[in-house]
Protein backbone atom coordinates (compact mmCIF):
# COMPACT_ATOMS: atom_id res chain seq x y z
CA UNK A 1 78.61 93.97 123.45
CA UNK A 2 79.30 91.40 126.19
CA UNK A 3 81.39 88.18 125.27
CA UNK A 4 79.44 85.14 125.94
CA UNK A 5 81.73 82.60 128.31
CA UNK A 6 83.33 80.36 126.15
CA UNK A 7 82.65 76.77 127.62
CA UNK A 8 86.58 75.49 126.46
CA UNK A 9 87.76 77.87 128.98
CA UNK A 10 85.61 76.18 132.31
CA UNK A 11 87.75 73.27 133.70
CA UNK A 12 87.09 69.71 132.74
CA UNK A 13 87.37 68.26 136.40
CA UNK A 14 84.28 69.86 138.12
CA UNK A 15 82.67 68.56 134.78
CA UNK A 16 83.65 65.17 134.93
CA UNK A 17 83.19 65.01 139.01
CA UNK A 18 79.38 66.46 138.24
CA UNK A 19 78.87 63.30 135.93
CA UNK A 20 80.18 60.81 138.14
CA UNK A 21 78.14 62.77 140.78
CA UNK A 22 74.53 61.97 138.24
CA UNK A 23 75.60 58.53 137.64
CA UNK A 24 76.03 57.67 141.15
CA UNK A 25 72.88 59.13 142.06
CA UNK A 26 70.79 57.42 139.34
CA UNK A 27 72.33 54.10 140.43
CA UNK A 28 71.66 54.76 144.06
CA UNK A 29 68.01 55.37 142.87
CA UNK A 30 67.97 52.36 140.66
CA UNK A 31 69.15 50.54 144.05
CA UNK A 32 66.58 51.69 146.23
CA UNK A 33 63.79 50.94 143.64
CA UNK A 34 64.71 47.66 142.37
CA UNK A 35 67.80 46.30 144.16
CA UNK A 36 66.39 44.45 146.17
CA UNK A 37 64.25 42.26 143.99
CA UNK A 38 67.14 41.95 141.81
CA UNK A 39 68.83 40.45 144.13
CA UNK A 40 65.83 38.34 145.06
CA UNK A 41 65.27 37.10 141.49
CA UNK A 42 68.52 36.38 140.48
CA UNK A 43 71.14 35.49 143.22
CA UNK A 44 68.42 33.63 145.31
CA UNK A 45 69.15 36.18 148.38
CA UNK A 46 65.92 36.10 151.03
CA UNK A 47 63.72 39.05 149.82
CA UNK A 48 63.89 40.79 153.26
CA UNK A 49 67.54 40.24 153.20
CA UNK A 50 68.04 41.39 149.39
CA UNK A 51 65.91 45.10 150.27
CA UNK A 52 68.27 45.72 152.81
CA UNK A 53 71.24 45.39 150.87
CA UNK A 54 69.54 47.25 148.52
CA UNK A 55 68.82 49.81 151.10
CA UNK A 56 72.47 49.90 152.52
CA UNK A 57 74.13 50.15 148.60
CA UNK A 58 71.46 53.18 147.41
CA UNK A 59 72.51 55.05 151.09
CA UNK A 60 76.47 54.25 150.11
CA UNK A 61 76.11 55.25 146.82
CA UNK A 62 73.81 58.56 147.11
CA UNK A 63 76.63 59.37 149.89
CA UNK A 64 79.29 59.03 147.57
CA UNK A 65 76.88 61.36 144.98
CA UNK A 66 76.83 63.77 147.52
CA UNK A 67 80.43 64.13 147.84
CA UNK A 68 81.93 64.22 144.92
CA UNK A 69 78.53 67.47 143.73
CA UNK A 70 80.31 69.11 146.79
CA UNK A 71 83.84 68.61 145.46
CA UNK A 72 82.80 69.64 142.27
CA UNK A 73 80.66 73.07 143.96
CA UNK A 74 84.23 73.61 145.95
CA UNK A 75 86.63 73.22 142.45
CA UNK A 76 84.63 75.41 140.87
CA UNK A 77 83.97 78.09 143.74
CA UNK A 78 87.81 78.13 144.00
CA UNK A 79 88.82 78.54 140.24
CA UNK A 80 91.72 81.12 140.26
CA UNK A 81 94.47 78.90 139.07
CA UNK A 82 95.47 77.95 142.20
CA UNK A 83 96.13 74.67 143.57
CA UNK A 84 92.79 74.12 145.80
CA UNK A 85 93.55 72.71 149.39
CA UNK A 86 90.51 69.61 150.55
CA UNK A 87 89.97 70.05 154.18
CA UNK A 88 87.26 68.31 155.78
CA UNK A 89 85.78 71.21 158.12
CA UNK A 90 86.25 74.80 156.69
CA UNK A 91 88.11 75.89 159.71
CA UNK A 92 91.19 74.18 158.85
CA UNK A 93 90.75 75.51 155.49
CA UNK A 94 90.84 79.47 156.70
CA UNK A 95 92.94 79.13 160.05
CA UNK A 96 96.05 77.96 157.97
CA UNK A 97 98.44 81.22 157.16
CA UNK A 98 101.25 81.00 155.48
């Protein structure tokens, strides 16, 4: 009989970077879809004005969702107890020997 993976022994980190990940993203969305008039409605900003902010913050966020669902892929791809080294190209990552 094969043991089922016990979820206590995955990390918490990749967990917890995967949720801020979702949040991010659904507030980018929320952004996009209704920042704008938001903003229109209840600060006064121009409309055209207000949908571009609302633009600019869903691109910032869903950028920042991106990142952090690839941190999260690369904690979790590298999950052999070993302190994990963040490059920003994978080049530096592999050229470095020690």
């Amino acid at each position: 009989m094969v043991d089922a993976p016990n979820p206590s022994d995955r990390p918490l980190t990749p967990l917890l970077i995967r949720g801020a990940a979702w949040l991010f993203g659904v507030a980018a969305a929320l952004s996009f879809f209704v920042g704008g008039r938001a903003l229109h409605e209840f600060a006064k900003f121009d409309r055209m004005f207000g949908e571009m902010i609302g633009i600019a913050l869903a691109a910032v966020l869903g950028l920042i969702a991106a990142l952090l669902r690839g941190l999260a892929e690369h904690l979790e791809d590298h999950d052999d107890g070993e302190p994990v080294r963040l490059a920003i190209s994978k080049g530096i990552e592999n050229s470095e020997t020690h």
